[in-house]
N, C-alpha and C. Protein backbone atom coordinates (compact mmCIF):
# COMPACT_ATOMS: atom_id res chain seq x y z
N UNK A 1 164.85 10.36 91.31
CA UNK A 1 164.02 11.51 91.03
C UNK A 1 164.53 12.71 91.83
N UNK A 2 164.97 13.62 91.10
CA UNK A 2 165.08 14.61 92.17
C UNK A 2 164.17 15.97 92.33
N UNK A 3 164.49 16.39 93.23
CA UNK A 3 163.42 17.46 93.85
C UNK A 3 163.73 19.24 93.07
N UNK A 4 161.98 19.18 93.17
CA UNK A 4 162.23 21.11 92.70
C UNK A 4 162.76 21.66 93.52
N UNK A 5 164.03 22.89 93.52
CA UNK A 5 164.10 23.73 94.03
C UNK A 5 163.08 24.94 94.17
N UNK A 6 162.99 24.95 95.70
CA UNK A 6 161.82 25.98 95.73
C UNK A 6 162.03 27.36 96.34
N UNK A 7 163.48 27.27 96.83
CA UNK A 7 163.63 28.76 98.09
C UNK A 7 164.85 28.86 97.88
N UNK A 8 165.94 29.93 99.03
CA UNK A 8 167.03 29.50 99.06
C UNK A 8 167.49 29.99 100.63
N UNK A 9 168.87 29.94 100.61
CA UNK A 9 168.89 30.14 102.22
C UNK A 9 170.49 30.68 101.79
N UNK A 10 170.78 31.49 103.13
CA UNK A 10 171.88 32.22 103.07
C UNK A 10 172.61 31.80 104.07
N UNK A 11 173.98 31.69 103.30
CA UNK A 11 175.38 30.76 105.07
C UNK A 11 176.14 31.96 105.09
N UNK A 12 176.67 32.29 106.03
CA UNK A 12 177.31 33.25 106.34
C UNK A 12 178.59 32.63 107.53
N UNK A 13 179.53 33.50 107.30
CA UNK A 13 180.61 33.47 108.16
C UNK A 13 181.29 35.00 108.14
N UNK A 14 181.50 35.88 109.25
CA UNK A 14 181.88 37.04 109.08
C UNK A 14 182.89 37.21 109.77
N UNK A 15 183.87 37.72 109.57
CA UNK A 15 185.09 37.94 110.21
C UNK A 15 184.77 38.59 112.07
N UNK A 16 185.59 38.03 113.06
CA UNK A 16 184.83 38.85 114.15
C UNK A 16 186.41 39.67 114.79
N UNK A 17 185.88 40.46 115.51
CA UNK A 17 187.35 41.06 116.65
C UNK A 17 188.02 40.02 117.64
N UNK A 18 187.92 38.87 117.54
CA UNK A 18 188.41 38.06 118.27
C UNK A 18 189.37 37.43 117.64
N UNK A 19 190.55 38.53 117.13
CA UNK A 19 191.63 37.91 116.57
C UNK A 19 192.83 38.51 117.85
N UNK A 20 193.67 38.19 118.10
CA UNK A 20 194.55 38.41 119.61
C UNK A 20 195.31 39.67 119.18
N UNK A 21 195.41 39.87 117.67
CA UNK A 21 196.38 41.88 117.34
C UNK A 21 194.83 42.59 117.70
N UNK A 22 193.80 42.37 117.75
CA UNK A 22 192.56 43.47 118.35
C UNK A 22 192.61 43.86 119.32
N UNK A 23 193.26 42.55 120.61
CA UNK A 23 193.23 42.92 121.99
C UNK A 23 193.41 44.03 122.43
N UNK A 24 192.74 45.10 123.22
CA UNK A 24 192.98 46.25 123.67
C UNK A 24 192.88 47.29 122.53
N UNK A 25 192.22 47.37 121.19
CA UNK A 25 193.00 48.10 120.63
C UNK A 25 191.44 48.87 120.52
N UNK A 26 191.53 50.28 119.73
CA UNK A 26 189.90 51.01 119.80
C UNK A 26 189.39 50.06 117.90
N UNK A 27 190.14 49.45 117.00
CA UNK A 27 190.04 48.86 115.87
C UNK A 27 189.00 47.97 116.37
N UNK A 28 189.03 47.11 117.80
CA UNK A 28 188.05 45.88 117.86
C UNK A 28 187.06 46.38 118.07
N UNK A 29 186.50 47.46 118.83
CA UNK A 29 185.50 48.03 118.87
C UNK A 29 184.82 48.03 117.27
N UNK A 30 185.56 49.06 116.83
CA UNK A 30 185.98 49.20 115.13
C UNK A 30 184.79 47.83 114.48
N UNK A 31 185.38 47.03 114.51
CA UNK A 31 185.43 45.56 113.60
C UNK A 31 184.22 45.14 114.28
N UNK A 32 183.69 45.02 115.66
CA UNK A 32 182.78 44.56 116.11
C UNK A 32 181.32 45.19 115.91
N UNK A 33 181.39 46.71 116.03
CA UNK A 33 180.34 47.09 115.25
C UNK A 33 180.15 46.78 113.80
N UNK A 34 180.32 46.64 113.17
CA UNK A 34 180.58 46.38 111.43
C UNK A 34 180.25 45.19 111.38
N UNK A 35 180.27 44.64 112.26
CA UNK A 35 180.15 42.93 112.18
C UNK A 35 178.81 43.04 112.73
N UNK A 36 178.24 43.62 113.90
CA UNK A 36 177.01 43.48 114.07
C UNK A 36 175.91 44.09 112.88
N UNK A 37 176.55 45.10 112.15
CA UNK A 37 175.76 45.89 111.51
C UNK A 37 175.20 45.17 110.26
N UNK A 38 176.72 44.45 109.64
CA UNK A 38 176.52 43.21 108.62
C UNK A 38 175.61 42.28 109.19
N UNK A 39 175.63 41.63 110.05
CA UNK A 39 174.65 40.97 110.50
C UNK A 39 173.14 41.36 110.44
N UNK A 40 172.73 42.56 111.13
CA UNK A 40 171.36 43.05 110.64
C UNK A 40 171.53 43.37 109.17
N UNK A 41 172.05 43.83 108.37
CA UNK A 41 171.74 44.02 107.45
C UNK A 41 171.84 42.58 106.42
N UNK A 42 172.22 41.21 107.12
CA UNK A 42 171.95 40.07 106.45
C UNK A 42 170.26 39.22 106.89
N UNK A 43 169.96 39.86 108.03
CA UNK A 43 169.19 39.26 108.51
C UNK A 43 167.99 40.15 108.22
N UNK A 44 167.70 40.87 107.60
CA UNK A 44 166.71 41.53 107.35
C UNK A 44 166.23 40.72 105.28
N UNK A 45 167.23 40.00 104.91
CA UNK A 45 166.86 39.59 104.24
C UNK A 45 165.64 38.29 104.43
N UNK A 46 165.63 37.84 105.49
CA UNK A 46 164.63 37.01 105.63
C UNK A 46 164.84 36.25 107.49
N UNK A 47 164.18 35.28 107.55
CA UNK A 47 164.33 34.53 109.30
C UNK A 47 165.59 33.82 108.99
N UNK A 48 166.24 33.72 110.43
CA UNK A 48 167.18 33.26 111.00
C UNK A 48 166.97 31.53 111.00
N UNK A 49 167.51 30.85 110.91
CA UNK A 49 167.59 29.16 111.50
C UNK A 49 168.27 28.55 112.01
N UNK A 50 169.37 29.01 111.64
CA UNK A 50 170.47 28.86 113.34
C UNK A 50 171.60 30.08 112.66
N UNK A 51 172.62 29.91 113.99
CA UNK A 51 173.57 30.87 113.89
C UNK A 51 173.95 31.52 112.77
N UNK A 52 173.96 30.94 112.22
CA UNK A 52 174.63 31.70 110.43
C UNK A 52 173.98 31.15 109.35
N UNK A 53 172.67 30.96 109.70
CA UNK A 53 171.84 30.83 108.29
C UNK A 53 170.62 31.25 108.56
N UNK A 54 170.35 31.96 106.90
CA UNK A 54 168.90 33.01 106.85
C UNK A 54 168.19 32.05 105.85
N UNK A 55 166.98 31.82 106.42
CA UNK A 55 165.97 31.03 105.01
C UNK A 55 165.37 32.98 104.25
N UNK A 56 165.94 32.77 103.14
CA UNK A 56 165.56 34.09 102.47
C UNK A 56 164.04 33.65 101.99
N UNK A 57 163.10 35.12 102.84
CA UNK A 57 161.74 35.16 102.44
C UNK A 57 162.14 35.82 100.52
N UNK A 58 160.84 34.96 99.88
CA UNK A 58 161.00 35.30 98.56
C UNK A 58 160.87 36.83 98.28
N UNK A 59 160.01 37.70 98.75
CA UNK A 59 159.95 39.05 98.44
C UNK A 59 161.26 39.97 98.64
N UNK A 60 162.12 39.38 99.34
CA UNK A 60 163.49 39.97 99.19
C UNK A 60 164.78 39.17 98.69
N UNK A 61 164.11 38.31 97.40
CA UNK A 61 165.34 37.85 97.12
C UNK A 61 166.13 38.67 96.00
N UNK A 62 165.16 39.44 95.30
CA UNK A 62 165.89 40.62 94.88
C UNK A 62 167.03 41.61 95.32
N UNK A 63 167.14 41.49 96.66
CA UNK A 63 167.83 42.34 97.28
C UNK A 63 169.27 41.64 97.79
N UNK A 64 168.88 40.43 97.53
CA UNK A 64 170.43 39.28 97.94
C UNK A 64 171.91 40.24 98.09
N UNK A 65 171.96 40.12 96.16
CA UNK A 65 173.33 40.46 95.57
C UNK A 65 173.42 42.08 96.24
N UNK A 66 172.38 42.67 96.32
CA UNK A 66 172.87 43.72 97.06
C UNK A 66 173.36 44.35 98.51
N UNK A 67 173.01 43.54 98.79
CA UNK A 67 173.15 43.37 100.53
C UNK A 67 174.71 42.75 100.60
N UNK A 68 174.43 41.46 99.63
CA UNK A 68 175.69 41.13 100.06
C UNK A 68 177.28 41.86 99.76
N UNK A 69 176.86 42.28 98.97
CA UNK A 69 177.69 43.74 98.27
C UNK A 69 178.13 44.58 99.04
N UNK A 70 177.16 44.98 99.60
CA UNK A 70 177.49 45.82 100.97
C UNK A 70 178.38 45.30 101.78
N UNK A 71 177.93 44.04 102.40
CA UNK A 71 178.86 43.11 103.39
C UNK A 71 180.32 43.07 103.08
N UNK A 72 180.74 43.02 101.65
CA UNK A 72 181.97 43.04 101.09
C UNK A 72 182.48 44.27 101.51
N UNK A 73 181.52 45.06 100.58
CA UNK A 73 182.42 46.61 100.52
C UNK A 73 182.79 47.07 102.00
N UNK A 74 181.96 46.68 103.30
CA UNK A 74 182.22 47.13 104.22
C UNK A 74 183.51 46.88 104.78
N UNK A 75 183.60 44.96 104.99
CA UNK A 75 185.11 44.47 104.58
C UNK A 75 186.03 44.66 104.11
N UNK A 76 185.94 45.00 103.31
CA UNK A 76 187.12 45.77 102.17
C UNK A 76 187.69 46.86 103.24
N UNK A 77 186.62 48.16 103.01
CA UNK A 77 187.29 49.12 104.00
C UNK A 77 187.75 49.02 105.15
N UNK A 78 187.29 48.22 105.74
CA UNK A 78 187.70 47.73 107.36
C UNK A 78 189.23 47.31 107.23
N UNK A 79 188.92 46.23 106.16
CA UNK A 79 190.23 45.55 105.57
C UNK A 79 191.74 46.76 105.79
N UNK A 80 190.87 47.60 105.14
CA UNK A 80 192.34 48.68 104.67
C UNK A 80 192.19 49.39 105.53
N UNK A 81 191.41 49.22 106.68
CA UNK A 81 192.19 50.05 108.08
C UNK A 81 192.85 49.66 108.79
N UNK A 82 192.61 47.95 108.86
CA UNK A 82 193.72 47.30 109.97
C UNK A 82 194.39 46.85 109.46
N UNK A 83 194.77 47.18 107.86
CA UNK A 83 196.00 46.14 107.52
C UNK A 83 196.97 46.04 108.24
N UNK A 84 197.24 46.71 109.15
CA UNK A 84 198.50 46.48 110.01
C UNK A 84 198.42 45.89 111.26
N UNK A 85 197.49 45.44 111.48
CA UNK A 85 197.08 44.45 112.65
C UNK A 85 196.63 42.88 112.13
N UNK A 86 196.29 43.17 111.06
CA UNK A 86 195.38 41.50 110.31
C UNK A 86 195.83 41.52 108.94
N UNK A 87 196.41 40.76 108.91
CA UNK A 87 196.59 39.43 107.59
C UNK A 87 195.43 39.52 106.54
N UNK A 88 195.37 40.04 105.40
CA UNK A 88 194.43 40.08 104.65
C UNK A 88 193.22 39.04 104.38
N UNK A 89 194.35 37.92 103.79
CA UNK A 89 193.90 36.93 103.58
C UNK A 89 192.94 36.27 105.26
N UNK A 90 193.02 36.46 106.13
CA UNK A 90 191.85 36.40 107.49
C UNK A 90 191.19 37.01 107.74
N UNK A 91 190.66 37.74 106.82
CA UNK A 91 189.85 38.70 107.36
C UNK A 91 188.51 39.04 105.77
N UNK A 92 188.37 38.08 105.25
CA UNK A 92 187.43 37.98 104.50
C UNK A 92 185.97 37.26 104.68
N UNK A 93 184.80 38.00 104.49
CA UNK A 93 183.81 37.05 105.04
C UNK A 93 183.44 36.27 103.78
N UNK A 94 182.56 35.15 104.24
CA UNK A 94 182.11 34.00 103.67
C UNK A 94 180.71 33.65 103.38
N UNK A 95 180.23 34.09 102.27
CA UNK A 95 178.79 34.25 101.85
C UNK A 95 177.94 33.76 101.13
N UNK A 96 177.23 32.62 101.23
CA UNK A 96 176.87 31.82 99.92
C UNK A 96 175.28 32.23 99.80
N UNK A 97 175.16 31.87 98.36
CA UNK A 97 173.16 32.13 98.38
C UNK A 97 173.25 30.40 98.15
N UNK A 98 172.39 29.54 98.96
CA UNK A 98 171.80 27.79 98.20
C UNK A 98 170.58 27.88 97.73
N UNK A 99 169.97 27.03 96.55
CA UNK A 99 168.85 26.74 96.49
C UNK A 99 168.44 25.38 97.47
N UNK A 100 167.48 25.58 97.84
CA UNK A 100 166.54 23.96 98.70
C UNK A 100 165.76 23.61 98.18
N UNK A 101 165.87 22.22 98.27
CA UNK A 101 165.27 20.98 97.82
C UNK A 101 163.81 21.30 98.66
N UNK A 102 162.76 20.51 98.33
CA UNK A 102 161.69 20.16 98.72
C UNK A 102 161.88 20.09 100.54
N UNK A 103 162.53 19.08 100.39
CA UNK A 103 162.54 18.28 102.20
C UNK A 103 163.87 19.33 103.18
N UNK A 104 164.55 19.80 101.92
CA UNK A 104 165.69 20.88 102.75
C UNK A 104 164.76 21.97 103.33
N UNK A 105 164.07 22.81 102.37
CA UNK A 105 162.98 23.45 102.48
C UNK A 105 162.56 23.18 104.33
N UNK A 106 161.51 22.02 104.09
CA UNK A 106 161.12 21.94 105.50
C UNK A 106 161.75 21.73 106.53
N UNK A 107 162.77 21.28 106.20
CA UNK A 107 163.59 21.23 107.80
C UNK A 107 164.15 22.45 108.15
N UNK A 108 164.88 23.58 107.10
CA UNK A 108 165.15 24.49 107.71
C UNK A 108 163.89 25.49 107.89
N UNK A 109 162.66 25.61 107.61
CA UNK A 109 161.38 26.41 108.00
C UNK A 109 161.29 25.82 109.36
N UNK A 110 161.20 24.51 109.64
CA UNK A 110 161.42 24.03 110.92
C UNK A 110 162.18 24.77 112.18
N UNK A 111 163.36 24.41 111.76
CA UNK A 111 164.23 25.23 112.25
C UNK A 111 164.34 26.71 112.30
N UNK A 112 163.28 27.37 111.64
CA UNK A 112 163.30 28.87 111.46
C UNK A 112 162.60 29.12 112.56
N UNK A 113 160.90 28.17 112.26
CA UNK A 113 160.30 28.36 113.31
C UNK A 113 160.43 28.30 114.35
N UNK A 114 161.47 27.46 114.91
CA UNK A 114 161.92 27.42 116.52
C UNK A 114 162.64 28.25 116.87
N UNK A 115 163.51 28.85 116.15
CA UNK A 115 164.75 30.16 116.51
C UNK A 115 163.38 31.27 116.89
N UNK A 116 162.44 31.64 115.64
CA UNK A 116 161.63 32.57 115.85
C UNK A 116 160.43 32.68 116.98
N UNK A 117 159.59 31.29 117.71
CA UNK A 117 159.32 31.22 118.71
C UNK A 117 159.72 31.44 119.86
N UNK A 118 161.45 31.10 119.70
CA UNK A 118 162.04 31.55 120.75
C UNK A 118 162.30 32.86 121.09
N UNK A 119 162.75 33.77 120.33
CA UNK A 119 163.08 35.40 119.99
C UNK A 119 161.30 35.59 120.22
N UNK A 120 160.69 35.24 120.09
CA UNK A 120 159.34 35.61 120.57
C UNK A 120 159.21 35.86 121.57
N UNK A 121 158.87 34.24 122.55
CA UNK A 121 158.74 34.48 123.70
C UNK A 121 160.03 34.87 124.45
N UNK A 122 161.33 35.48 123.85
CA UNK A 122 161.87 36.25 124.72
C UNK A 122 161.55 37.78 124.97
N UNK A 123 161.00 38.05 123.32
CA UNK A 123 160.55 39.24 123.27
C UNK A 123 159.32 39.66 124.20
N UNK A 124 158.51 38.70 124.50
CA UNK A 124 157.39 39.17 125.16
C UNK A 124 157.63 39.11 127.02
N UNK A 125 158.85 38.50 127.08
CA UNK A 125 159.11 38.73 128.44
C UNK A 125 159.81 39.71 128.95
N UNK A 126 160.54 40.76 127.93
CA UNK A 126 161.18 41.87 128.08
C UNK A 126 159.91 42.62 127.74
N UNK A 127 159.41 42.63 126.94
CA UNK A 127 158.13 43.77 127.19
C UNK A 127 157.40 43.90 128.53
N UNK A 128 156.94 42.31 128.93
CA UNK A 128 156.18 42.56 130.11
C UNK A 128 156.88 43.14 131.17
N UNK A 129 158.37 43.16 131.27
CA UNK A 129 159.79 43.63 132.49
C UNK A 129 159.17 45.37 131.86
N UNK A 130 159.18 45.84 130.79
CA UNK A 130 159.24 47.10 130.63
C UNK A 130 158.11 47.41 131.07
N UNK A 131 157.19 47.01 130.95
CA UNK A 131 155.60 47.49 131.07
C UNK A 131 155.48 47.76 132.76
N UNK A 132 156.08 46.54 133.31
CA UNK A 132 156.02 46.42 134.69
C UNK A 132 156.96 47.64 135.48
N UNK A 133 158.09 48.68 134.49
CA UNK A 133 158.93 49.56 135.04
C UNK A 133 158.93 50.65 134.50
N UNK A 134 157.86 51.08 133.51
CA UNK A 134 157.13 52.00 133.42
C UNK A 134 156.63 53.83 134.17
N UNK A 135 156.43 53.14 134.82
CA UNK A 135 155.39 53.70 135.83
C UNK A 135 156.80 54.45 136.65
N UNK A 136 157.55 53.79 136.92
CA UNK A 136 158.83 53.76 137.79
C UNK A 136 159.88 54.99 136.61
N UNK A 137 159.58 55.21 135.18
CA UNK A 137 160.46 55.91 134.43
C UNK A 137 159.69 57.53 134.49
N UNK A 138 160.28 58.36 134.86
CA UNK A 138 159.65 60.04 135.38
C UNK A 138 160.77 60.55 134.44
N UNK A 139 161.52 60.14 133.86
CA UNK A 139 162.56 61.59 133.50
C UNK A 139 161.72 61.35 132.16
N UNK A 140 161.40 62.26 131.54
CA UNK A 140 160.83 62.57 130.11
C UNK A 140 161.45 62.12 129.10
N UNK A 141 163.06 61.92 129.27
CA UNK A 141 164.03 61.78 128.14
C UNK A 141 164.01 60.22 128.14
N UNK A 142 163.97 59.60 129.15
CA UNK A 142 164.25 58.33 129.19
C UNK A 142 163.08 57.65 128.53
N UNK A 143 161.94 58.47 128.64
CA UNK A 143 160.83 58.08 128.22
C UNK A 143 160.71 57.82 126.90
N UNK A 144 161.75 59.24 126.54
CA UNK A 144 161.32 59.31 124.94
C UNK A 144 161.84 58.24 124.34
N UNK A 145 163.51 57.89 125.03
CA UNK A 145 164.01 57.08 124.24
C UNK A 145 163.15 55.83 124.13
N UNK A 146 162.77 55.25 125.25
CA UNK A 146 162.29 54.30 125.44
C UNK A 146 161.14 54.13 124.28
N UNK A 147 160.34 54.83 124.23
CA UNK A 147 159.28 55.16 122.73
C UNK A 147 160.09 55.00 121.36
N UNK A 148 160.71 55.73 121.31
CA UNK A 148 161.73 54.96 120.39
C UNK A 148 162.01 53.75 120.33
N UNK A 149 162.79 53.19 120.56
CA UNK A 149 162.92 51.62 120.40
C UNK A 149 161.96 50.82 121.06
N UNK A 150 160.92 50.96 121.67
CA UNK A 150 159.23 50.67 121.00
C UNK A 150 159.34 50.56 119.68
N UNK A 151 159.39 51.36 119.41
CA UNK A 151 158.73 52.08 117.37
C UNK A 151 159.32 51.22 116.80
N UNK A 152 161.08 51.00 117.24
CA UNK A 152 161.79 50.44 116.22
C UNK A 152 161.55 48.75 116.14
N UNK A 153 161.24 48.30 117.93
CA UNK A 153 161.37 46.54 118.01
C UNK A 153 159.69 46.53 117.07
N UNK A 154 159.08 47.33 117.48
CA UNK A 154 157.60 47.18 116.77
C UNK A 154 157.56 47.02 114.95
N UNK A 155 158.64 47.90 114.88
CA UNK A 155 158.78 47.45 113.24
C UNK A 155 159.44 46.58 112.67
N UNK A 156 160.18 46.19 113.40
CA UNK A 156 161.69 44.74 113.59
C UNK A 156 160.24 44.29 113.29
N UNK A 157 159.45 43.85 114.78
CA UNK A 157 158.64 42.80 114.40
C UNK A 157 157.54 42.90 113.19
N UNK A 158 157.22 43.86 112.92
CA UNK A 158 156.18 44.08 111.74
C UNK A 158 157.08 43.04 110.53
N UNK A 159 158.02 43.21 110.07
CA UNK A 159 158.94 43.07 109.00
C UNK A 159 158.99 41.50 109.33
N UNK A 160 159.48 41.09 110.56
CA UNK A 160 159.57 39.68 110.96
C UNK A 160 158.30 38.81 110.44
N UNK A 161 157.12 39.51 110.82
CA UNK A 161 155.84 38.66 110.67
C UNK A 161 155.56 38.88 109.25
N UNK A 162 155.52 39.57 108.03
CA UNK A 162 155.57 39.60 106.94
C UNK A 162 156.57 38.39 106.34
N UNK A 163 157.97 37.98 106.83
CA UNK A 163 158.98 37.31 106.58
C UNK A 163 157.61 35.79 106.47
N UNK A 164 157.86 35.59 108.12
CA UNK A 164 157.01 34.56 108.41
C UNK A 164 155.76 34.23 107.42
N UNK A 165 154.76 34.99 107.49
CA UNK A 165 153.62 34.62 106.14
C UNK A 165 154.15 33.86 104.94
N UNK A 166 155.05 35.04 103.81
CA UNK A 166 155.72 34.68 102.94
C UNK A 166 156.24 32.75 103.34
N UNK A 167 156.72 32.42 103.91
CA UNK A 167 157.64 31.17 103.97
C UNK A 167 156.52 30.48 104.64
N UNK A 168 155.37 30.50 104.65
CA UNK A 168 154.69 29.77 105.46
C UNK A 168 154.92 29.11 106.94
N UNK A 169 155.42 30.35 107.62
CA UNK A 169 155.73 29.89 109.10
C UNK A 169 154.62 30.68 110.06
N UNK A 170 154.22 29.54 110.49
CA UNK A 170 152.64 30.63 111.49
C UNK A 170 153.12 30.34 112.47
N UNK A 171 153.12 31.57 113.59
CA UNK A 171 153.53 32.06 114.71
C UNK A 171 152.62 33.30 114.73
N UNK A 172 151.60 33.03 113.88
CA UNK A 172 150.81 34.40 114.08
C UNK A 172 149.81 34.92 115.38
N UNK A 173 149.59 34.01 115.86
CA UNK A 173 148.48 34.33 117.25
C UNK A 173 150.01 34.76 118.55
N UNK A 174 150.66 34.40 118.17
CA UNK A 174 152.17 34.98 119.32
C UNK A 174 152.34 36.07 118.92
N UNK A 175 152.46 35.90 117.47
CA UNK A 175 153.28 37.48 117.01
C UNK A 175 152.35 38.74 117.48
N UNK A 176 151.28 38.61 116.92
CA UNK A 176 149.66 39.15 117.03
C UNK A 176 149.95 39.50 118.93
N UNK A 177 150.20 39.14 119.97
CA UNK A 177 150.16 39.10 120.74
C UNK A 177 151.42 39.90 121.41
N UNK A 178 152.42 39.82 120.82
CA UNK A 178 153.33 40.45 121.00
C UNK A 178 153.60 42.29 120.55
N UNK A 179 152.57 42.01 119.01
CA UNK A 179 152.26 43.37 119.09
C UNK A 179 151.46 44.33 119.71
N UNK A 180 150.65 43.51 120.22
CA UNK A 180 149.41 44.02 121.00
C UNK A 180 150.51 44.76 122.18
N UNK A 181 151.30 43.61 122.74
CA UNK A 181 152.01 44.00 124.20
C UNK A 181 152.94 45.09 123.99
N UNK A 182 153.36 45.59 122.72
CA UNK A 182 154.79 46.69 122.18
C UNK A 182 153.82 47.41 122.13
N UNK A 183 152.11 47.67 121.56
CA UNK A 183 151.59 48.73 121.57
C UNK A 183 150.75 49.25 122.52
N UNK A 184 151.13 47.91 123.89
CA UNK A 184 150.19 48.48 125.29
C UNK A 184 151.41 49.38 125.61
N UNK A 185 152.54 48.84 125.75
CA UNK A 185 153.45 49.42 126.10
C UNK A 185 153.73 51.04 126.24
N UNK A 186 153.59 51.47 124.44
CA UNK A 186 154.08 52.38 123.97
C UNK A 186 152.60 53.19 124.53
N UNK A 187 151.46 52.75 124.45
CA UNK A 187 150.47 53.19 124.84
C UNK A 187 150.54 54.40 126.58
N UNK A 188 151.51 53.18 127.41
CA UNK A 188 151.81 53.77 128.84
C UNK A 188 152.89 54.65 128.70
N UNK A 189 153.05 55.19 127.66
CA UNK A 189 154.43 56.24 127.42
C UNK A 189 154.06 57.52 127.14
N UNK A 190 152.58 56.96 126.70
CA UNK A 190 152.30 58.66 126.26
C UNK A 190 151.91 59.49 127.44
């Protein structure tokens, strides 16, 4: 008997600057941003479950083929800047969409949930470090920035906990808690 497919999940492999013609060069810089950027922009398709796989929340599976599109095209151009440092053929990333089985399903939500508990409670221990050095920040500018990426981890996480619902992963009394602490935070900024 086999099982309904019910979700799917995204594998990734992306080319990184840790090829030995990068060494020293301003290209790895180059390649390493692009690689982080691909990365958020793969991971906004849904939660993380380990290193290079996204369980895609259903409300953005519309957005797959386009994202991943991007990931290419970015490659491509990168491609044709270092052709003279990298081998074409090494420097292509590796992108699959799977469907999951029933029991695949739960093991990687499993696994989602533990990556995301963890990025939790790391998140809430860098808030409480900020909250606690606060008081200690007087230059206005530093302030502002700091309000800023408030705003931004606050909406990271808004987007995160929407992910979570969708796939049925509750972490909600943490998450809930974590926003509370990004908006005591931002609260001591004003």
């Amino acid at each position: 008997m086999s099982e309904r497919v019910l979700t799917k999940i995204l594998v990734y492999d992306l080319p990184s600057e840790n090829f030995k013609a990068l060494e020293n060069t301003q290209e790895r810089d180059k390649v390493r941003n692009i690689r982080v950027q691909c990365v958020q922009k793969l991971h906004k398709l849904g939660l993380q479950c380990t290193e290079s796989v996204i369980l895609i929340s259903p409300s953005r599976l519309n957005r797959v083929n386009q994202t991943i599109e991007r990931v290419y095209q970015r490659y491509e151009e990168l491609k044709r800047e270092i052709s003279h440092l990298i081998p074409q053929n090494n420097f292509t990333p590796i992108i699959r969409v799977l469907d999951l089985t029933q029991s695949q399903q739960e093991t990687f939500t499993l696994l989602a949930k533990r990556r995301l508990q963890e990025r939790i409670d790391e998140s809430i221990e860098r808030i409480n470090e900020i909250i606690l050095a606060i008081e200690e920040i007087t230059q206005e500018e530093k302030r502002r920035v700091l309000r800023y990426r408030l705003n931004q981890l606050r909406k990271e996480w808004k987007t995160i906990q929407e992910c979570s619902r969708e796939l049925g992963i509750d972490v909600s009394r943490d998450l809930e808690f974590l926003l509370d602490l990004i908006d005591d935070a931002r609260g001591r900024l004003e």
